[in-house]
C-alpha atoms as a PDB file:
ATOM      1  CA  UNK A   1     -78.932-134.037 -15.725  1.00  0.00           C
ATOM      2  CA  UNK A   2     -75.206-134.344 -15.233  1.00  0.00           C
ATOM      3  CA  UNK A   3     -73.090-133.051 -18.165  1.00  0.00           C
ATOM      4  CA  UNK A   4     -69.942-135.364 -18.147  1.00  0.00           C
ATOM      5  CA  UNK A   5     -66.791-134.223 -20.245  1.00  0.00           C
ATOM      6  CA  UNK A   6     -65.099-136.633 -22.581  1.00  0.00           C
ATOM      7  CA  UNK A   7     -61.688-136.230 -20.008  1.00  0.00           C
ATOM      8  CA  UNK A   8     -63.536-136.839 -17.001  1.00  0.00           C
ATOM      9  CA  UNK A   9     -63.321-139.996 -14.647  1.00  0.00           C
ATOM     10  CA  UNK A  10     -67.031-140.597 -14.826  1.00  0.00           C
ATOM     11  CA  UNK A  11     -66.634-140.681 -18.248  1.00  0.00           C
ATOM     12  CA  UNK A  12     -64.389-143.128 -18.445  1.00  0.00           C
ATOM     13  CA  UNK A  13     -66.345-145.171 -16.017  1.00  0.00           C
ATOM     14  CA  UNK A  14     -69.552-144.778 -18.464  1.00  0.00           C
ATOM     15  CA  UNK A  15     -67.574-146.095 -21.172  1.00  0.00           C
ATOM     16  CA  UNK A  16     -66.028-148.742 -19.130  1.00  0.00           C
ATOM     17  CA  UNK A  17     -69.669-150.039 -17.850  1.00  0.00           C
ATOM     18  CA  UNK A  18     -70.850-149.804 -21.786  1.00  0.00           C
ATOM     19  CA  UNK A  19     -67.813-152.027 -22.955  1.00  0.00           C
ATOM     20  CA  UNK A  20     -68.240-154.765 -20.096  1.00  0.00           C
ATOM     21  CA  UNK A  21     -72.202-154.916 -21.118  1.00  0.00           C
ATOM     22  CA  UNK A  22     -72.005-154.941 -25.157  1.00  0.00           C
ATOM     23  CA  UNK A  23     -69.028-157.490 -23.947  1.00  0.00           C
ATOM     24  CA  UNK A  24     -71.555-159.603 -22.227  1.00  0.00           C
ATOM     25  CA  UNK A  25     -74.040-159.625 -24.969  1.00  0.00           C
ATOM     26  CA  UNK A  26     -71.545-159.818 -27.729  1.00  0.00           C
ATOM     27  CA  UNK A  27     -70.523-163.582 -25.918  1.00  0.00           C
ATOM     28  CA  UNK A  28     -74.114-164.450 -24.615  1.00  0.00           C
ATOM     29  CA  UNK A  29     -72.578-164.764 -21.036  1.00  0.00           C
ATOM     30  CA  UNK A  30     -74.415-166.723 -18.222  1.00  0.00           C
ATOM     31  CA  UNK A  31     -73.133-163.802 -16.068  1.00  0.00           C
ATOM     32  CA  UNK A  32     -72.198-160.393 -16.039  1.00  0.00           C
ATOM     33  CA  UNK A  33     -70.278-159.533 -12.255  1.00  0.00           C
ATOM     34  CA  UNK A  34     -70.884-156.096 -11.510  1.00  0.00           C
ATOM     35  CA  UNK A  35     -71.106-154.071  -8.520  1.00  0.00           C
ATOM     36  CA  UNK A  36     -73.236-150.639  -9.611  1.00  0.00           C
ATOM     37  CA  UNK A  37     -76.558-150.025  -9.976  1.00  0.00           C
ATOM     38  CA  UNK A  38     -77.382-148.273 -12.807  1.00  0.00           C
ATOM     39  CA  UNK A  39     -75.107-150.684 -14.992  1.00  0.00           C
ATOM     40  CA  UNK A  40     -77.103-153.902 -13.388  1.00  0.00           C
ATOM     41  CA  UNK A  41     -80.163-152.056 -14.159  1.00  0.00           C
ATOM     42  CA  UNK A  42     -78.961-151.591 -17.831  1.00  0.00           C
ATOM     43  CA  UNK A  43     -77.895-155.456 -18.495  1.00  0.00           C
ATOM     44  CA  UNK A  44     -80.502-156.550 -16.633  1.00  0.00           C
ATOM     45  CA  UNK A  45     -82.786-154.666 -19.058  1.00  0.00           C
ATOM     46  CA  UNK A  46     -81.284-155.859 -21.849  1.00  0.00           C
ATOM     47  CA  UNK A  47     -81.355-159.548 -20.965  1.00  0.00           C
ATOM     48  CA  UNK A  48     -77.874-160.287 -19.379  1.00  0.00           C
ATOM     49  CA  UNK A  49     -77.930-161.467 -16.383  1.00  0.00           C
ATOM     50  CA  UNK A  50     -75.621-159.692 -13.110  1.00  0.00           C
ATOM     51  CA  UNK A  51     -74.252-161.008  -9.851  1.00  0.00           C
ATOM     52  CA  UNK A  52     -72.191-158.576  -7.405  1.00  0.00           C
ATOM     53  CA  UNK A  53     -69.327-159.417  -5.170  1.00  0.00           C
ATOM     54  CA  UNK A  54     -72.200-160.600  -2.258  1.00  0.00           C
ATOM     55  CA  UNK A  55     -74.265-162.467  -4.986  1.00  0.00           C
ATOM     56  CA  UNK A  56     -70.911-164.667  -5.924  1.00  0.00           C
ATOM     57  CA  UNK A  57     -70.084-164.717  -2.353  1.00  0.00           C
ATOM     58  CA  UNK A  58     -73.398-166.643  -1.911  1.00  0.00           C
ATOM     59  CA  UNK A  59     -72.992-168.763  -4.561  1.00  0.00           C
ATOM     60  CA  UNK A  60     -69.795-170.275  -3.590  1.00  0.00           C
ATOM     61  CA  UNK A  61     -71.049-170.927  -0.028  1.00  0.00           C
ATOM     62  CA  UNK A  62     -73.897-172.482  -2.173  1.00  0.00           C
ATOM     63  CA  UNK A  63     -71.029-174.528  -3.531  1.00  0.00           C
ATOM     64  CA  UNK A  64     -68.883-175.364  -0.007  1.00  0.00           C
ATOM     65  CA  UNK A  65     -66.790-173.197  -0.716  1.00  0.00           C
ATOM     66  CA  UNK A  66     -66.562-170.988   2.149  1.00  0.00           C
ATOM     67  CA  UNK A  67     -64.532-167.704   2.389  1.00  0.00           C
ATOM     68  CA  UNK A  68     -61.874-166.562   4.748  1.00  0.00           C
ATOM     69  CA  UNK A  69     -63.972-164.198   7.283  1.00  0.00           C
ATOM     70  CA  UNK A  70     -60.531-162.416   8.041  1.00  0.00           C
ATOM     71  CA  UNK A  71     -59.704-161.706   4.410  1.00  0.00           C
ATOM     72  CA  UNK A  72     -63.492-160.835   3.801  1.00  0.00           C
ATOM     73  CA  UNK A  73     -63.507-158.471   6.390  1.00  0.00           C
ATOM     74  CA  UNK A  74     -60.935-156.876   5.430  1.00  0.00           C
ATOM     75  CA  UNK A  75     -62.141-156.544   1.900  1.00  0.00           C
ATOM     76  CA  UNK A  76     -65.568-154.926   3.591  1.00  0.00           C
ATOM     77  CA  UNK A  77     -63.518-152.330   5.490  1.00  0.00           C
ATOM     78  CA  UNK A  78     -61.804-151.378   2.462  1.00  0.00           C
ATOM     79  CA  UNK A  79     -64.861-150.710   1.038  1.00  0.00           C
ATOM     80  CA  UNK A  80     -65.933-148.948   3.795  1.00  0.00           C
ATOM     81  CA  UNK A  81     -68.834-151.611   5.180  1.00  0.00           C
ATOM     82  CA  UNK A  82     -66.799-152.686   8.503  1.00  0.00           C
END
């Protein structure tokens, strides 16, 4: 179990995830856009839907909309996937 301070970052990112789900819930969105795990896991198992960055990538394409491969590459290197 990780003991997490009430100064820490990964507080702050706890509190952060909590805020965008009861958010979500609180407006009955179609769609909650986030990229972690554990919080899709959580709204997920509370009944709100989640898309990451690649699901809404996807979608667009779905749509025609199709995304500069320069810029998106460079977005994946920044994230450390390219």
């Amino acid at each position: 179990m990780t003991v997490v301070s009430d100064a820490s970052p990964l507080h702050y990112l706890v509190l952060i995830k909590a805020e965008a789900i009861g958010l979500a819930l609180e407006m009955r969105a179609k769609t909650l856009l986030i990229d972690e795990r554990d919080g899709t896991r959580i709204a997920r198992g509370l009944g709100v839907a989640t898309a990451g960055t690649l699901g809404v990538l996807v979608l667009r394409e779905a749509e025609g909309v199709r995304p500069d491969p320069i810029r998106l590459g460079d977005f994946k290197k920044r994230r450390g996937g390219g």
